[in-house]
C-alpha atoms as a PDB file:
ATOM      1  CA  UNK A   1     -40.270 164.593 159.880  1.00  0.00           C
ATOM      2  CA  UNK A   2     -41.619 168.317 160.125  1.00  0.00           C
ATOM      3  CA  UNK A   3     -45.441 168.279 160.040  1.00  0.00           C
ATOM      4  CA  UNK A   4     -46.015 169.007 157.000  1.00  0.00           C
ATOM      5  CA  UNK A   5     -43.964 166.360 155.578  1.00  0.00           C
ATOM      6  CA  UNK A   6     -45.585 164.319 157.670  1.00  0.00           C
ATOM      7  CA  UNK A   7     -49.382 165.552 156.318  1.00  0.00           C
ATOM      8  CA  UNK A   8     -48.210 164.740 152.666  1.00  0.00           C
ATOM      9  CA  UNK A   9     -47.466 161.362 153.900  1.00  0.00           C
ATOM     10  CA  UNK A  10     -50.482 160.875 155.212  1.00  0.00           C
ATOM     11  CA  UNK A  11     -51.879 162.396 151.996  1.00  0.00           C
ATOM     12  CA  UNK A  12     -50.081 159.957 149.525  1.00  0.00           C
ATOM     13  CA  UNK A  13     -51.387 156.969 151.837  1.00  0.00           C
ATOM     14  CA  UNK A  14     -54.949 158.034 150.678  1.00  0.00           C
ATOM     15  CA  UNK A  15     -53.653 158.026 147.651  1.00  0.00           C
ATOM     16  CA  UNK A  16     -51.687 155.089 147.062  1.00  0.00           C
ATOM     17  CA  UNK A  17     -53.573 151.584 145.567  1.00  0.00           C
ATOM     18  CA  UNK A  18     -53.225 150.158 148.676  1.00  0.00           C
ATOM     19  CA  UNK A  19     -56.138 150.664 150.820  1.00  0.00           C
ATOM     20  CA  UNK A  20     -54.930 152.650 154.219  1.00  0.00           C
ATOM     21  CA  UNK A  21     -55.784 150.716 157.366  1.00  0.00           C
ATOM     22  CA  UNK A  22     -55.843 152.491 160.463  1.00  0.00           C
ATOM     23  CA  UNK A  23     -56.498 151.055 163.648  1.00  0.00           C
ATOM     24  CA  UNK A  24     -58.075 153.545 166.048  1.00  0.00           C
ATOM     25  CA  UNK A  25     -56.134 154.680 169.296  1.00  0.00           C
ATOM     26  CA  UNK A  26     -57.921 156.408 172.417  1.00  0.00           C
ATOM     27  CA  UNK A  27     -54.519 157.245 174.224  1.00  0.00           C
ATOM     28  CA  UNK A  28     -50.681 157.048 174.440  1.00  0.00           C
ATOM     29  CA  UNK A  29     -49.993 153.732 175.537  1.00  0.00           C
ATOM     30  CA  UNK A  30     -52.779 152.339 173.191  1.00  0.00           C
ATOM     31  CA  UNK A  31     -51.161 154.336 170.341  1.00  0.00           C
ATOM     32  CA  UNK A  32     -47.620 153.250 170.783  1.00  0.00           C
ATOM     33  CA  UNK A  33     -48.741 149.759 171.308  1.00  0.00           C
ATOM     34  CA  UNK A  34     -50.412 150.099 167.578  1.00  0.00           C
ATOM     35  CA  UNK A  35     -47.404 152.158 165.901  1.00  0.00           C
ATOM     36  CA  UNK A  36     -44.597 149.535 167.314  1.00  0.00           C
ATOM     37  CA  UNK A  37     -46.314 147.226 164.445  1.00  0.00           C
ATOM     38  CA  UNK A  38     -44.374 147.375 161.449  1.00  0.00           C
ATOM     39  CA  UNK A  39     -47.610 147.423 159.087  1.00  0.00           C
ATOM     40  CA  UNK A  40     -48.704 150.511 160.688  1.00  0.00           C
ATOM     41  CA  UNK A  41     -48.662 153.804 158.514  1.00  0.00           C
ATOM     42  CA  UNK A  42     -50.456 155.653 160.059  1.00  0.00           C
ATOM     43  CA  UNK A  43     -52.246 156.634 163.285  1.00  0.00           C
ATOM     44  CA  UNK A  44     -55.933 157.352 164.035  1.00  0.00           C
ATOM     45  CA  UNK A  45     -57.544 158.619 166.872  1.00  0.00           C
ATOM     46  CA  UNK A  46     -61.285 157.351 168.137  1.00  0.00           C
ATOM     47  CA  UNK A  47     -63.463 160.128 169.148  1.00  0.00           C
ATOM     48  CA  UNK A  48     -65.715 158.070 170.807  1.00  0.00           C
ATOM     49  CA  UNK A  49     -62.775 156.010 172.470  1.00  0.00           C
ATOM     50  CA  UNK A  50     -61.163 159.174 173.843  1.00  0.00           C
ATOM     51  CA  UNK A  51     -65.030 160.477 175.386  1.00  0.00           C
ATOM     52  CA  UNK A  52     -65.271 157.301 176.849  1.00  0.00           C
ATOM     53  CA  UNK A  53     -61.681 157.621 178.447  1.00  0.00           C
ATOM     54  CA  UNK A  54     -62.657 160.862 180.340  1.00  0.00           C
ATOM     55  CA  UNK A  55     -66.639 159.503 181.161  1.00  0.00           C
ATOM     56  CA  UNK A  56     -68.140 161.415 178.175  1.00  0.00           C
ATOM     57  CA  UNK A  57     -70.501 160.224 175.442  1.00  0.00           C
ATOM     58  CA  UNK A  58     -69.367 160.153 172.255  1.00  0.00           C
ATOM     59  CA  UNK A  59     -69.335 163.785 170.866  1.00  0.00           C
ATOM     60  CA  UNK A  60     -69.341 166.081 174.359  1.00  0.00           C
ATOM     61  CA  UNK A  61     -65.542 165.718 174.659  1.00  0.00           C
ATOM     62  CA  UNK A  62     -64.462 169.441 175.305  1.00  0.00           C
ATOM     63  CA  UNK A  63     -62.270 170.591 173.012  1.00  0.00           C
ATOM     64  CA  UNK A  64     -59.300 171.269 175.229  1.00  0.00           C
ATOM     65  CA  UNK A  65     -59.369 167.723 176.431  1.00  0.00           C
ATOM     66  CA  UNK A  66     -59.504 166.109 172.978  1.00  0.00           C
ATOM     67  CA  UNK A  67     -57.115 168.893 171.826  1.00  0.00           C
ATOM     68  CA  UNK A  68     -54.730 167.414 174.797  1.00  0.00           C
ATOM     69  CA  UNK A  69     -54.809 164.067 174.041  1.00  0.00           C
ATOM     70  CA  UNK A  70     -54.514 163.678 170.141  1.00  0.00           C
ATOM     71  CA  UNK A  71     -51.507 165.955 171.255  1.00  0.00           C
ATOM     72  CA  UNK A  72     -50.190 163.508 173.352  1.00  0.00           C
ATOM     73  CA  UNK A  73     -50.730 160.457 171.110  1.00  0.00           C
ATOM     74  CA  UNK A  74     -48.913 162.809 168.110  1.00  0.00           C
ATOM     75  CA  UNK A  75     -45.952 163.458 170.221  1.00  0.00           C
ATOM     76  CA  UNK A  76     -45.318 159.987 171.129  1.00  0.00           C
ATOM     77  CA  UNK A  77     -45.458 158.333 167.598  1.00  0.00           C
ATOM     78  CA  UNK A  78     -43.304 158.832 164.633  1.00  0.00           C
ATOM     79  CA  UNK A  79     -45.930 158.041 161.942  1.00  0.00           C
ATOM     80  CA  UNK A  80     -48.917 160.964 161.051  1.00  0.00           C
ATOM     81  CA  UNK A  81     -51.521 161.198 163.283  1.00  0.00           C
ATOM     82  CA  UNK A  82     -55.398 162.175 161.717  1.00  0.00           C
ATOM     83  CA  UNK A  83     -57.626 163.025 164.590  1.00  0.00           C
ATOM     84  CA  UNK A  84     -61.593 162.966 165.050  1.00  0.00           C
ATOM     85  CA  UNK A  85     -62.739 166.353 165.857  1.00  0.00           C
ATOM     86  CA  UNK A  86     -65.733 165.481 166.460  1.00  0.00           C
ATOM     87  CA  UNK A  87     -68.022 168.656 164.153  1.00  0.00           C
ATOM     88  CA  UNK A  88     -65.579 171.151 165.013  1.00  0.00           C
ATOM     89  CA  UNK A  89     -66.607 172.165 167.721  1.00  0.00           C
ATOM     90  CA  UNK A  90     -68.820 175.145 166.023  1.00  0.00           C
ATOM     91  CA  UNK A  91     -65.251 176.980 165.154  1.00  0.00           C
ATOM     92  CA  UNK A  92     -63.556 174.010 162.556  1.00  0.00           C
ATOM     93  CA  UNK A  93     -60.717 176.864 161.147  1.00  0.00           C
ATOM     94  CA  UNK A  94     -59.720 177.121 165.113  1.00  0.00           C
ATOM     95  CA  UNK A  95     -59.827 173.468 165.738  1.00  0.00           C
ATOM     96  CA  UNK A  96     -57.837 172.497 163.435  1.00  0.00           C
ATOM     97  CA  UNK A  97     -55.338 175.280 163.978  1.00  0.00           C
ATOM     98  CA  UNK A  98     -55.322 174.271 167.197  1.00  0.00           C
ATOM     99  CA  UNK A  99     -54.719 170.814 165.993  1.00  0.00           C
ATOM    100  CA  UNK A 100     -52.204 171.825 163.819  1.00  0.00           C
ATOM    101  CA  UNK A 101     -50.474 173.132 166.509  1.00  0.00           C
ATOM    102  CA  UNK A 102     -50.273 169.922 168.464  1.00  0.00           C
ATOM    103  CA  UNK A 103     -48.744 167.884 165.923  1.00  0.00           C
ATOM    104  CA  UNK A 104     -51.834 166.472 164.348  1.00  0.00           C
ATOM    105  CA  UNK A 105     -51.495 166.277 160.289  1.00  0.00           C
ATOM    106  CA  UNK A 106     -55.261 165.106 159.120  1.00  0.00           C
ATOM    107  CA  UNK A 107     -58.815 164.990 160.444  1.00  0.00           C
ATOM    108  CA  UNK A 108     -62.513 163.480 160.808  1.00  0.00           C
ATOM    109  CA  UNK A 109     -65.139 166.539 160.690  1.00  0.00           C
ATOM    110  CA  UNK A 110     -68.304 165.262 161.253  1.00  0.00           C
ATOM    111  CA  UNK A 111     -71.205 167.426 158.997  1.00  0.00           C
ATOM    112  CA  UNK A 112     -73.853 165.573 161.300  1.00  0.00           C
ATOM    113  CA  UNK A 113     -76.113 166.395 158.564  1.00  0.00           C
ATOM    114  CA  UNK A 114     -76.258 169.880 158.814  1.00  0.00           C
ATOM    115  CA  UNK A 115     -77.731 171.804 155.620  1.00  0.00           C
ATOM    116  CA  UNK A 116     -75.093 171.422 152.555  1.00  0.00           C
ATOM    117  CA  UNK A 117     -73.976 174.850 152.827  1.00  0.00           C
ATOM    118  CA  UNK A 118     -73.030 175.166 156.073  1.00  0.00           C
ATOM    119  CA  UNK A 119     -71.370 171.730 155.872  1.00  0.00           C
ATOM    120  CA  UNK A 120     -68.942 172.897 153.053  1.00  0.00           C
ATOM    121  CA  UNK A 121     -68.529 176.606 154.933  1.00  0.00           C
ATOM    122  CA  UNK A 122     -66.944 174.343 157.648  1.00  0.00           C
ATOM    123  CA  UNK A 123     -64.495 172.079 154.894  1.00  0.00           C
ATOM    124  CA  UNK A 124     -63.274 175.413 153.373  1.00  0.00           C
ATOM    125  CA  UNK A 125     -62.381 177.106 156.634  1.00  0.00           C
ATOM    126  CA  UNK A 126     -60.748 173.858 157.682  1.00  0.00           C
ATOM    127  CA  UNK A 127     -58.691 173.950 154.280  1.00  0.00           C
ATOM    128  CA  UNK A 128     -58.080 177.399 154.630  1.00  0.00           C
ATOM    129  CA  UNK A 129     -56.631 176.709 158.632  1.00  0.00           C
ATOM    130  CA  UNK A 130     -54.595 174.104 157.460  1.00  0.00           C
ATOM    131  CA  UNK A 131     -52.752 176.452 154.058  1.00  0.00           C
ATOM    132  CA  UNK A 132     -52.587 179.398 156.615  1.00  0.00           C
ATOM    133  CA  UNK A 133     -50.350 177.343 158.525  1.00  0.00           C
ATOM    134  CA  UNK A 134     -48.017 175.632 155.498  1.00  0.00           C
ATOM    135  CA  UNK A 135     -49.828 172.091 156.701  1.00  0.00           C
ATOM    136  CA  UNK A 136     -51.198 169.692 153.723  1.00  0.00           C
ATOM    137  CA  UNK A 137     -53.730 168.455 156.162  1.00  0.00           C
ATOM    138  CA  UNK A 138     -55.581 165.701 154.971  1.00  0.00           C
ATOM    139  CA  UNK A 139     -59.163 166.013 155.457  1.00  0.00           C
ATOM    140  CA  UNK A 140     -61.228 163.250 155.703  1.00  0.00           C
ATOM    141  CA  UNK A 141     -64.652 164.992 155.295  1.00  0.00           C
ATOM    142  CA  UNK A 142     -67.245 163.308 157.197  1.00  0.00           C
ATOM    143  CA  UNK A 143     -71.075 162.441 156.067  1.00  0.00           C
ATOM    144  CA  UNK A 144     -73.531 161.251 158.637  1.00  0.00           C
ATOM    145  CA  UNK A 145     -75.628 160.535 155.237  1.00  0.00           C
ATOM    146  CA  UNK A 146     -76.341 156.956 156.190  1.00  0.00           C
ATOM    147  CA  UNK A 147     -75.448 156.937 160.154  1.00  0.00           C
ATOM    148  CA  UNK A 148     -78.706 159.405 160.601  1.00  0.00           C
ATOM    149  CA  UNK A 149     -80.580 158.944 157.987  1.00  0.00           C
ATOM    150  CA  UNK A 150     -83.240 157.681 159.782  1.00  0.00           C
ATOM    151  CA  UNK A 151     -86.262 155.080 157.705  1.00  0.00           C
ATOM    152  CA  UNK A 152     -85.266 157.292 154.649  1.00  0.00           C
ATOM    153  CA  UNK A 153     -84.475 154.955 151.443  1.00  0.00           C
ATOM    154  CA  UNK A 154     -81.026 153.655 150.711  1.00  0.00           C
ATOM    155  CA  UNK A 155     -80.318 155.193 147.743  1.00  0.00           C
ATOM    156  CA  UNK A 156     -81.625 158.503 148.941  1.00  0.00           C
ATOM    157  CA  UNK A 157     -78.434 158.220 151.696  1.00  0.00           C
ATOM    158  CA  UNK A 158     -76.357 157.088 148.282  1.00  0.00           C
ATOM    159  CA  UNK A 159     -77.258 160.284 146.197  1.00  0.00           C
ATOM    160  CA  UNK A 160     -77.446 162.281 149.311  1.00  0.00           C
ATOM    161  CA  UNK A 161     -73.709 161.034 150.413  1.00  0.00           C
ATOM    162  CA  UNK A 162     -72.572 161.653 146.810  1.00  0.00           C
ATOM    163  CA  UNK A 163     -73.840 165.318 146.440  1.00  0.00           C
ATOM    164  CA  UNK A 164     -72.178 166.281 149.850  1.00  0.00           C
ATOM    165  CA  UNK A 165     -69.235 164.369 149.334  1.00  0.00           C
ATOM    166  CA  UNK A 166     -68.483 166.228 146.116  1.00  0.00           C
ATOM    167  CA  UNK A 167     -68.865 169.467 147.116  1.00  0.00           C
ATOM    168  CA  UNK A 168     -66.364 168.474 150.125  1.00  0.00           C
ATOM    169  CA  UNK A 169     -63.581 167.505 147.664  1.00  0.00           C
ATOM    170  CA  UNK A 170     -64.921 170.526 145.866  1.00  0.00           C
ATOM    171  CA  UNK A 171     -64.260 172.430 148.766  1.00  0.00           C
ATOM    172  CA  UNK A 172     -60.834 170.671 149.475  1.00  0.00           C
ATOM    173  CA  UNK A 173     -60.996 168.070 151.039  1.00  0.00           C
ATOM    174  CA  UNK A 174     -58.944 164.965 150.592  1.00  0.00           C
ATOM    175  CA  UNK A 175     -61.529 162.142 151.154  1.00  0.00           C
ATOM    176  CA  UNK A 176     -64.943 161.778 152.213  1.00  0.00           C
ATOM    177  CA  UNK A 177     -65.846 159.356 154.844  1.00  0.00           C
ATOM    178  CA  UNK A 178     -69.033 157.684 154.809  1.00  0.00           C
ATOM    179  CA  UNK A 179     -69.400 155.571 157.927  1.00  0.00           C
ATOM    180  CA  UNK A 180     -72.297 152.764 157.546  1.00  0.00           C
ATOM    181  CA  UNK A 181     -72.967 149.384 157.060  1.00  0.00           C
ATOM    182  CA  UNK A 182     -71.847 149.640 153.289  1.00  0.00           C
ATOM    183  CA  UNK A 183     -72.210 146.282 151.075  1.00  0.00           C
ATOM    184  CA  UNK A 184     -70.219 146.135 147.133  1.00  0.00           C
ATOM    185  CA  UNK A 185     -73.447 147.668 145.913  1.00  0.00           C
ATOM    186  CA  UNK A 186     -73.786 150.825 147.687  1.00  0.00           C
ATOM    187  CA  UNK A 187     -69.655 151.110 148.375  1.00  0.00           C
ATOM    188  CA  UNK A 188     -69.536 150.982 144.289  1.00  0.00           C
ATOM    189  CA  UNK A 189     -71.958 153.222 143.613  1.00  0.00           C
ATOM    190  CA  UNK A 190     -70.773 155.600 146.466  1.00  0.00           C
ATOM    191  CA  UNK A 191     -66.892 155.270 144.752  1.00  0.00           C
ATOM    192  CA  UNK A 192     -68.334 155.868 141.280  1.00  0.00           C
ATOM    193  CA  UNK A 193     -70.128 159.257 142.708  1.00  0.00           C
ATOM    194  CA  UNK A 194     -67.827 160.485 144.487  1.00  0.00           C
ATOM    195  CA  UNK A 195     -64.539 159.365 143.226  1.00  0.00           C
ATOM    196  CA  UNK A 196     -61.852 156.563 142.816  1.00  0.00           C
ATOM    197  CA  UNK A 197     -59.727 156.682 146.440  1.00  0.00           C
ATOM    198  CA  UNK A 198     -61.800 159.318 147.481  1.00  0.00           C
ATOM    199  CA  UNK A 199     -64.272 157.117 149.875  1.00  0.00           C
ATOM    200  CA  UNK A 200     -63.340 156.425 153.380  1.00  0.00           C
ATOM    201  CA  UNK A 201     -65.263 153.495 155.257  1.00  0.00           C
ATOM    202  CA  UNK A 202     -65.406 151.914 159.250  1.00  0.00           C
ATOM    203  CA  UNK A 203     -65.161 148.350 159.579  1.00  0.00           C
ATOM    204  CA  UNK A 204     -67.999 147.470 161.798  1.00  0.00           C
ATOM    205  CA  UNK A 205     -69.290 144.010 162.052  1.00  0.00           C
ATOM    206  CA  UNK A 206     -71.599 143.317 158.657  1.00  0.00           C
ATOM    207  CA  UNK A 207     -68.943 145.337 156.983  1.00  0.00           C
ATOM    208  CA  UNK A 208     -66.893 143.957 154.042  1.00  0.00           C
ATOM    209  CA  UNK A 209     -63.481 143.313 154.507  1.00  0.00           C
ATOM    210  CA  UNK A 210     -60.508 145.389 154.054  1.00  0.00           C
ATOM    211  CA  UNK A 211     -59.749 143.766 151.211  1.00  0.00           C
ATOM    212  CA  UNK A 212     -62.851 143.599 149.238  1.00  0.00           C
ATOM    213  CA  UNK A 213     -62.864 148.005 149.913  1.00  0.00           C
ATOM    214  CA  UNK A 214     -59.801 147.869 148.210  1.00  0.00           C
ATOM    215  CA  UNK A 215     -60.712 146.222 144.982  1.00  0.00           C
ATOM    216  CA  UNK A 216     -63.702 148.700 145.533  1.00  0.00           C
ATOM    217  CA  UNK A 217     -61.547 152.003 145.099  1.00  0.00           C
ATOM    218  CA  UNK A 218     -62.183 153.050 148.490  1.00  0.00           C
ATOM    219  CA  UNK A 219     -59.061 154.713 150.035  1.00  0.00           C
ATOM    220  CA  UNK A 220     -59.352 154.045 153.652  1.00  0.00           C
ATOM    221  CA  UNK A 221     -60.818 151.760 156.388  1.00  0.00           C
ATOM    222  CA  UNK A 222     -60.734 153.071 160.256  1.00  0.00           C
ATOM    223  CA  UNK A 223     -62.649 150.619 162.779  1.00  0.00           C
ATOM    224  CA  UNK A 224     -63.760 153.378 165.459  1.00  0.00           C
ATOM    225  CA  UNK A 225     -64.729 152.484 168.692  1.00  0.00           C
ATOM    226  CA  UNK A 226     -64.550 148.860 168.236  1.00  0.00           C
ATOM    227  CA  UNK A 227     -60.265 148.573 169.243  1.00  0.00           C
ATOM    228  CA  UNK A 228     -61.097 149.943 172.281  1.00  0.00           C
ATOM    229  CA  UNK A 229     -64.068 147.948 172.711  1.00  0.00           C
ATOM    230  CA  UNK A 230     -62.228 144.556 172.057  1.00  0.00           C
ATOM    231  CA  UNK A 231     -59.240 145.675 174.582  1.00  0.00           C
ATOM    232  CA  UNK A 232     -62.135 146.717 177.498  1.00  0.00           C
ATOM    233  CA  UNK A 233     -63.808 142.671 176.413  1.00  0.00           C
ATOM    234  CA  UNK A 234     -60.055 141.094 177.171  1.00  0.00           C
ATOM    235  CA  UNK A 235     -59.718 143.573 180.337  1.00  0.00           C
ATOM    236  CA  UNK A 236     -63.154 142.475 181.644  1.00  0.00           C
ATOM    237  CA  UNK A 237     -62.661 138.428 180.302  1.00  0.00           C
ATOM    238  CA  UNK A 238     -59.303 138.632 182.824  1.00  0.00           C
ATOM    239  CA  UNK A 239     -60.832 140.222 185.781  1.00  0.00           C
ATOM    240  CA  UNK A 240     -63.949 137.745 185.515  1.00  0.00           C
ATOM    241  CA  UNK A 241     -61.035 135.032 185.602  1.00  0.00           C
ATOM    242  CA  UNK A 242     -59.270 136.701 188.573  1.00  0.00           C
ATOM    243  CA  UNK A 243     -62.169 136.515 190.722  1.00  0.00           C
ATOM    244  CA  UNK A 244     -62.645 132.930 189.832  1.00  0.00           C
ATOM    245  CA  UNK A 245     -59.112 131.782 191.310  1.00  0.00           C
ATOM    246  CA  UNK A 246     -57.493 132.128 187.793  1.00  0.00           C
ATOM    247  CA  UNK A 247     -54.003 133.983 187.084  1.00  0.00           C
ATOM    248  CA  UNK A 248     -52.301 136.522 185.009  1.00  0.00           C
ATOM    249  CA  UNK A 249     -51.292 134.372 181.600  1.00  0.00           C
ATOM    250  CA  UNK A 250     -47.334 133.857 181.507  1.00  0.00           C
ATOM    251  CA  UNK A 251     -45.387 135.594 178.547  1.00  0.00           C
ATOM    252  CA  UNK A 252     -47.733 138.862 177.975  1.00  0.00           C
ATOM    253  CA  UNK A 253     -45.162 141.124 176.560  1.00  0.00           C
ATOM    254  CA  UNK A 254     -44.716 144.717 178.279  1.00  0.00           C
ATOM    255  CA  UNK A 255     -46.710 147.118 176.016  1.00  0.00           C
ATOM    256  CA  UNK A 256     -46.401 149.492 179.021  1.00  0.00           C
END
C-alpha cells in the first residue's frame, strides 16, 4: 500500500466498533515479532521504549534518532505504523513531515499541558503537514490532563481533558488520547465529552480491560512502555537462571 492508503487504514481502525489494540514496539526486530501475529492491525511505536533503547529518559530522544527508528520499524512492516513524537519537538508541522517522509501514517503529540492555545496551534500545523503532503494522518492528540495533573480534583482532569480534547478534534485531529488510570466512571464521562470512538486509553496495571474500553466507546488501547518492560523482566528472569547453572529453554522459536 502507498502511505496514504495506508493512513486511511489506520484511520478506519479508529473508527471501526472494534476497539484497536496496539501493542507498542521500541525497534525492528520487536516490531516484526508483533506484526507476524495475525491479530495485529496495526503498529505502534513506544516513545519511552525507543529513549530507553539509546540510554535516554523518556522524552529527550533527539529527533533524528526517533525520526530513524520509527523509520526503520515502518519499512520493515506491512501494516500502518503511528509513532510517538514525543511534543513535537517545538516544530510539530516539521516532525511530522519528517515523519511522513519515513513511512509513518499516524501519531502521539504530547500537549504536556501547555496553555490550550498553543496546544491546538500545534494539532493544526500537524493537520496542515500531513494535507500538504496528500497523507490522512491519523492524529492521536495527546492530553497530559490526568498524567500531570498533580493533587488537582478528578473531575477537574475530566472537564479539563474534555475541553482540550474537543478543540483537538476541532482542530483535526482524529482521536484524543488520554493516558491515566481511567475506571468506567471517568472513561464514560470522558467518551460522552469528547466523543463516541474518539478516546484513546494505555493499559497500565489498575486499568480496565480491553474489552470493557470497548463497550465504553473508546477507540483505542496502546500499553506504552510496559511490552518492553515485560520482554527486559523475561531477558533478566533468563540471565538470573544462567548464572545459576540453568539453560536456554528448548523450542524458543527464531523471532530473529
Amino acid at each position: 500500500m502507498t502511505t496514504a492508503a495506508k493512513a486511511q487504514t489506520l484511520v478506519g481502525l479508529y473508527d471501526a466498533p472494534e476497539i484497536l489494540r496496539v501493542v507498542n514496539v521500541w525497534d525492528v526486530v520487536s516490531a516484526r515479532a508483533v506484526a507476524a501475529l495475525p491479530e495485529t492491525k496495526a503498529i505502534a511505536t513506544a516513545g519511552h521504549g525507543i529513549a530507553a533503547t539509546f540510554g535516554y529518559d523518556d522524552g529527550s530522544t533527539p529527533r533524528e534518532l526517533m525520526i530513524d527508528m520509527v523509520g526503520r520499524i515502518a519499512a520493515a512492516v506491512q501494516v500502518p505504523v503511528t509513532a510517538d513524537l514525543d511534543d513535537g519537538y517545538g516544530d510539530a508541522g516539521e516532525t511530522t513531515r519528517l515523519a511522513i517522509a519515513a513511512g509513518v501514517v499516524g501519531a502521539n503529540v504530547e500537549d504536556r499541558l501547555k496553555p490550550l492555545d498553543e496546544s491546538v496551534a500545534a494539532v493544526e500545523a500537524i493537520v496542515k503537514a500531513a494535507e500538504a503532503e496528500g497523507v490522512p494522518f491519523a492524529l492521536n492528540a495527546r492530553t497530559d490532563a490526568f498524567v500531570r495533573a498533580g493533587h488537582r480534583p478528578v473531575q477537574e482532569s475530566v472537564a479539563d481533558a474534555i475541553q482540550r480534547g474537543r478543540a483537538f478534534l476541532d482542530a483535526g485531529a482524529t482521536a484524543v488520547f488520554v493516558p491515566g488510570i481511567l475506571d468506567a466512571n471517568v472513561t464514560r464521562q470522558l467518551v460522552e465529552g469528547i466523543g463516541e470512538r474518539k478516546v484513546s486509553v494505555i493499559g497500565i496495571p489498575g486499568a480496565l480491560a480491553a474489552s470493557e474500553y470497548e463497550k465504553l466507546g473508546v477507540a483505542r488501547i496502546s500499553y506504552g512502555p510496559l511490552p518492553q518492560r515485560v520482554a527486559l523482566t523475561a531477558l533478566q528472569e533468563l540471565a538470573d537462571s544462567l548464572y545459576a547453572g540453568g539453560v536456554v529453554p528448548q523450542g524458543l522459536p527464531a523471532l530473529n
